[in-house]
C-alpha atoms as a PDB file:
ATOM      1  CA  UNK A   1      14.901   1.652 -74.895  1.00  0.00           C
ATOM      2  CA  UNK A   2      13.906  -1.977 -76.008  1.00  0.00           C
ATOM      3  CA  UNK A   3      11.332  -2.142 -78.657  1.00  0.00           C
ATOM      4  CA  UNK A   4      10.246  -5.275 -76.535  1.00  0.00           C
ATOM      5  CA  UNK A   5      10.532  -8.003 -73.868  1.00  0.00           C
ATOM      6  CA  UNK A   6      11.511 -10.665 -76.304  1.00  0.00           C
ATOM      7  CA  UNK A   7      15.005  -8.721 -77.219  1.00  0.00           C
ATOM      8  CA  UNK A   8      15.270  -7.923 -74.001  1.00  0.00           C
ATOM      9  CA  UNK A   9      15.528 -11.231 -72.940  1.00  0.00           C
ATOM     10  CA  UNK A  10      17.775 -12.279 -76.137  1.00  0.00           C
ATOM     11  CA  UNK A  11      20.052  -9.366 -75.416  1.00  0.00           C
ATOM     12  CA  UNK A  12      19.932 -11.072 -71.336  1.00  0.00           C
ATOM     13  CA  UNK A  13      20.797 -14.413 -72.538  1.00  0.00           C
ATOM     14  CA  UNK A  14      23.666 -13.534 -75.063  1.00  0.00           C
ATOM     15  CA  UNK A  15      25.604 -11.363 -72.524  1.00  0.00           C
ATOM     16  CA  UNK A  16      25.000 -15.089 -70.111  1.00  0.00           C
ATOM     17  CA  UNK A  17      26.195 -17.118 -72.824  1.00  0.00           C
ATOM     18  CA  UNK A  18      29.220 -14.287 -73.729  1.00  0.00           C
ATOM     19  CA  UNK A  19      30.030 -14.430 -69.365  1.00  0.00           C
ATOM     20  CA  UNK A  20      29.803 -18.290 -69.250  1.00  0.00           C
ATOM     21  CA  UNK A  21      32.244 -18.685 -72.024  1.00  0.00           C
ATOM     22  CA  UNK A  22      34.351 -16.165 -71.050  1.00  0.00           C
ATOM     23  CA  UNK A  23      34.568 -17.968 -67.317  1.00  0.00           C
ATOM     24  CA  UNK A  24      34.726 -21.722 -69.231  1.00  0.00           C
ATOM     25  CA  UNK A  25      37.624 -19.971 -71.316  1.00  0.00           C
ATOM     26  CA  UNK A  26      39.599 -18.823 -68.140  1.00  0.00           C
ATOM     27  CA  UNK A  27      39.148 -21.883 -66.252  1.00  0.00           C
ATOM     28  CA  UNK A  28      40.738 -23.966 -68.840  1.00  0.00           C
ATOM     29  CA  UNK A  29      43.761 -21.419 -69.343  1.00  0.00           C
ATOM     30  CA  UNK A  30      44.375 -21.747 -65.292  1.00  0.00           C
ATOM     31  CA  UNK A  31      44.638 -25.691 -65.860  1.00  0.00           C
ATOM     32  CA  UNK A  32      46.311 -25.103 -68.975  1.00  0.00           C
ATOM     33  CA  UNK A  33      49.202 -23.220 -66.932  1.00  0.00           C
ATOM     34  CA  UNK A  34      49.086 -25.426 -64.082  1.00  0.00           C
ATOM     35  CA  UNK A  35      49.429 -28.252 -66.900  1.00  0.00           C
ATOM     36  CA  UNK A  36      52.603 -26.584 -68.488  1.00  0.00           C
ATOM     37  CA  UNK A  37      54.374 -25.480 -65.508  1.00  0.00           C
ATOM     38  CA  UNK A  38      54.487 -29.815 -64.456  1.00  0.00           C
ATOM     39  CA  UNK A  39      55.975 -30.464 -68.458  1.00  0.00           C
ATOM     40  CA  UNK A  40      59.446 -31.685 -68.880  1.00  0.00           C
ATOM     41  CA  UNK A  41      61.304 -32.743 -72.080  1.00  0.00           C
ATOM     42  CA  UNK A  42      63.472 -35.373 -72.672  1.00  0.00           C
ATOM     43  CA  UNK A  43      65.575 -36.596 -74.693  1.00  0.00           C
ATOM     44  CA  UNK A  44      68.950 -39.255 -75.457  1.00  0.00           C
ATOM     45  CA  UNK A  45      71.667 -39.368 -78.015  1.00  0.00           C
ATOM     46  CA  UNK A  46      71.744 -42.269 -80.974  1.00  0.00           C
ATOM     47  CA  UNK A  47      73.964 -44.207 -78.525  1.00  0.00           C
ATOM     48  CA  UNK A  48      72.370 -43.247 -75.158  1.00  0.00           C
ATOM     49  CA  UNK A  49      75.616 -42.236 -73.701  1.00  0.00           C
ATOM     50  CA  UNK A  50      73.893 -38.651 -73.011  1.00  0.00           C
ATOM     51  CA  UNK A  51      70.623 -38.646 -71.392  1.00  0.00           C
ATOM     52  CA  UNK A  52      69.229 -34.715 -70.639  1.00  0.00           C
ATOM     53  CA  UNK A  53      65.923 -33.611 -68.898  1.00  0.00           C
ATOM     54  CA  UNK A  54      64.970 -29.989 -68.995  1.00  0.00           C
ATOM     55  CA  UNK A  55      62.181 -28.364 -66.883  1.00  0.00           C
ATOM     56  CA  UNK A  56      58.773 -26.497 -68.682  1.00  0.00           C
ATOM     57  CA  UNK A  57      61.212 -23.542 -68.958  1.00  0.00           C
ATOM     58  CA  UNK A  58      63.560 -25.589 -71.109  1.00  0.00           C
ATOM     59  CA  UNK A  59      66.045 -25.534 -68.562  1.00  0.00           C
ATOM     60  CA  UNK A  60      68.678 -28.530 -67.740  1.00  0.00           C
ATOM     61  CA  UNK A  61      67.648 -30.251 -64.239  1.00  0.00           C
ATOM     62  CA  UNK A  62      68.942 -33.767 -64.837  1.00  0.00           C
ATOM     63  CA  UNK A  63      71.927 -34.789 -67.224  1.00  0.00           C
ATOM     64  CA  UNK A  64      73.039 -38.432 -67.174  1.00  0.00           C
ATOM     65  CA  UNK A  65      76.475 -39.418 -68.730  1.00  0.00           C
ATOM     66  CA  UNK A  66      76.838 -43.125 -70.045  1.00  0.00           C
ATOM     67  CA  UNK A  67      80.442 -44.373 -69.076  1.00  0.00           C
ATOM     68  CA  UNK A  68      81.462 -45.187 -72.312  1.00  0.00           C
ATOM     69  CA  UNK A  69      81.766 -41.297 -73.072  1.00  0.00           C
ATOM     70  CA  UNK A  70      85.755 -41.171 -71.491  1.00  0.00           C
ATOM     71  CA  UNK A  71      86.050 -42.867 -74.396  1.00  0.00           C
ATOM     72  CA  UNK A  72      85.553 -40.042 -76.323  1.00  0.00           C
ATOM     73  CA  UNK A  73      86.790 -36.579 -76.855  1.00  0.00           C
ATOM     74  CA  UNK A  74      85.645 -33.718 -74.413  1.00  0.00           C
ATOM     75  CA  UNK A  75      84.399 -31.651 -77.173  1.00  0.00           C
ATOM     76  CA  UNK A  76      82.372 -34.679 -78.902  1.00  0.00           C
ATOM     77  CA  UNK A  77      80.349 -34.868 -75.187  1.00  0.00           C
ATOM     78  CA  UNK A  78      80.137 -31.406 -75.099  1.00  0.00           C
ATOM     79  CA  UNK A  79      78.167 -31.337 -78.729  1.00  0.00           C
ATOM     80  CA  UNK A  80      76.407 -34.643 -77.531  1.00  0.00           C
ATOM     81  CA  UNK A  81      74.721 -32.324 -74.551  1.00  0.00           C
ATOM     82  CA  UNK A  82      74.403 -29.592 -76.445  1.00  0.00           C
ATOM     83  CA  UNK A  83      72.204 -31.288 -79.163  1.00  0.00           C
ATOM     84  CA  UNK A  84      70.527 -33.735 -76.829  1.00  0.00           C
ATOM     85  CA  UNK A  85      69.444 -30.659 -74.696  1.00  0.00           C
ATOM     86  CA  UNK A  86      68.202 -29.198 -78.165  1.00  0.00           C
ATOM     87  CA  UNK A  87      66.130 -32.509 -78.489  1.00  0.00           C
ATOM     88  CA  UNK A  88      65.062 -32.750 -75.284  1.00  0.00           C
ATOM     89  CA  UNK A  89      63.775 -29.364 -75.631  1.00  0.00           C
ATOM     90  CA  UNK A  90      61.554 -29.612 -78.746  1.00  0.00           C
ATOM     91  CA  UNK A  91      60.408 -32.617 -76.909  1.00  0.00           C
ATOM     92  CA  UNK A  92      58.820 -30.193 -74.125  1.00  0.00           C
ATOM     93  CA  UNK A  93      57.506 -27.895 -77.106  1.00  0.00           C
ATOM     94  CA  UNK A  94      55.546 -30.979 -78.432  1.00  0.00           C
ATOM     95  CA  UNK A  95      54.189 -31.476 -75.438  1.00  0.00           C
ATOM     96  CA  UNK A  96      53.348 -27.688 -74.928  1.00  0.00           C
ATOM     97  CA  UNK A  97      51.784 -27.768 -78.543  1.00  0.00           C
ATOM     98  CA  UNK A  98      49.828 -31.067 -77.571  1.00  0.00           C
ATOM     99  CA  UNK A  99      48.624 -29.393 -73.985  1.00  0.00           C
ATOM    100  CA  UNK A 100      47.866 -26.112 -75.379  1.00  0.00           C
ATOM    101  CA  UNK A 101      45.630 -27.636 -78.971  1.00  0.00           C
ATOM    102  CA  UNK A 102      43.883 -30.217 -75.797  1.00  0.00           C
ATOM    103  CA  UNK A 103      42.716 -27.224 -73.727  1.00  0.00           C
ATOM    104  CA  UNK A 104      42.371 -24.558 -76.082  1.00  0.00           C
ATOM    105  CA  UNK A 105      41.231 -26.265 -79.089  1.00  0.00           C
ATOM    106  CA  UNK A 106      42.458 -24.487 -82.389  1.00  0.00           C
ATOM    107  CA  UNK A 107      42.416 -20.878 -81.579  1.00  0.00           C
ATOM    108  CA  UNK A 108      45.194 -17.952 -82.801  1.00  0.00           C
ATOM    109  CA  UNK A 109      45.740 -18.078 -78.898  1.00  0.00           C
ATOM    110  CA  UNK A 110      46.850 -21.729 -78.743  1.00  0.00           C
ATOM    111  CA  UNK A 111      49.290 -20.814 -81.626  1.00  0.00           C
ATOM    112  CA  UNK A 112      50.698 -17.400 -79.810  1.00  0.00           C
ATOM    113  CA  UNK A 113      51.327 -19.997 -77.201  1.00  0.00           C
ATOM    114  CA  UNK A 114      53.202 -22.576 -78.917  1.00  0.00           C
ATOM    115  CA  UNK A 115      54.977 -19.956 -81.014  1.00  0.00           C
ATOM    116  CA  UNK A 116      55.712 -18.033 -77.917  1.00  0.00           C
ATOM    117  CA  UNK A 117      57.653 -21.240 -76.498  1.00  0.00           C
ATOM    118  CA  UNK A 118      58.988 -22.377 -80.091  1.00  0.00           C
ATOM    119  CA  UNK A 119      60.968 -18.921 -79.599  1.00  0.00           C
ATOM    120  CA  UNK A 120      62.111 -19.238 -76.383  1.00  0.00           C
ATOM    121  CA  UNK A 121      62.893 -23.563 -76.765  1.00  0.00           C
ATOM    122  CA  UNK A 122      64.303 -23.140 -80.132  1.00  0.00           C
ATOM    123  CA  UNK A 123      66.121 -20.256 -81.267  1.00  0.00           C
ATOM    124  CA  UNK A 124      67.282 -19.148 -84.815  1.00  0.00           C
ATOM    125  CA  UNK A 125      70.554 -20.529 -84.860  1.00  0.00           C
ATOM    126  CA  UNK A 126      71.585 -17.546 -86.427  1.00  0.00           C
ATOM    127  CA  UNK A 127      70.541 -14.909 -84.206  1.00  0.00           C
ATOM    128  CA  UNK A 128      72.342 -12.687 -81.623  1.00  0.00           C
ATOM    129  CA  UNK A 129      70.860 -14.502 -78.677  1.00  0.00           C
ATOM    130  CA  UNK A 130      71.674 -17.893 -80.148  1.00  0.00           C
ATOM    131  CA  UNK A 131      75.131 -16.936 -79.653  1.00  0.00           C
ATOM    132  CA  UNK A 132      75.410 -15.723 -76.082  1.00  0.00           C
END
């Protein structure tokens, strides 16, 4: 079937080189998720009276009021959270995006990751699900 050793042995050393990468390449995707699954984002209002934490799944784990907001309307803390959770959230997707280019380099898969997040993190304001 081969016209002779020499391709033989080129064919041999490709298919190494193609296995090698292809165990490299999964080896730094398993840190990569360990990585992401430790992230957190945070973020603070202008006047720190709202400090908000959220978890690699953008979640809220730790919200910290300042005082100085029963000084202010209900509604204006409730937009304070809601935006600082919003910051603290594109916070984690920086940090995705840095983890992701630092173990995967720039590949179409790093940006499937970091859009894959962006979607989840950050919604269209305008869409259905933004709305729920």
């Amino acid at each position: 079937m081969w016209a002779d050793d020499a391709a033989l042995d080129a064919a041999e050393r490709r298919l190494d080189e193609w296995e090698s990468s292809l165990a490299e390449r999964a080896e730094r995707a398993k840190t990569l998720s360990a990585t992401m699954r430790e992230l957190t984002g945070t973020a603070h209002n202008a006047d720190r009276t709202v400090d908000v934490t959220v978890d690699s799944a953008g979640l809220l784990i730790d919200l910290r009021l300042d005082e100085r907001v029963r000084q202010q309307s209900a509604v204006h803390t409730a937009r304070q959270i809601l935006e600082t959770t919003t910051a603290a959230r594109a916070d984690l997707l920086r940090q995705v995006s840095d983890a992701a280019t630092q173990s995967l380099g720039d590949d179409p898969s790093t940006q499937a990751i970091v859009d894959s997040y962006r979607s989840r993190l950050l919604p269209d304001q305008g869409s259905k699900d933004a709305r729920r």
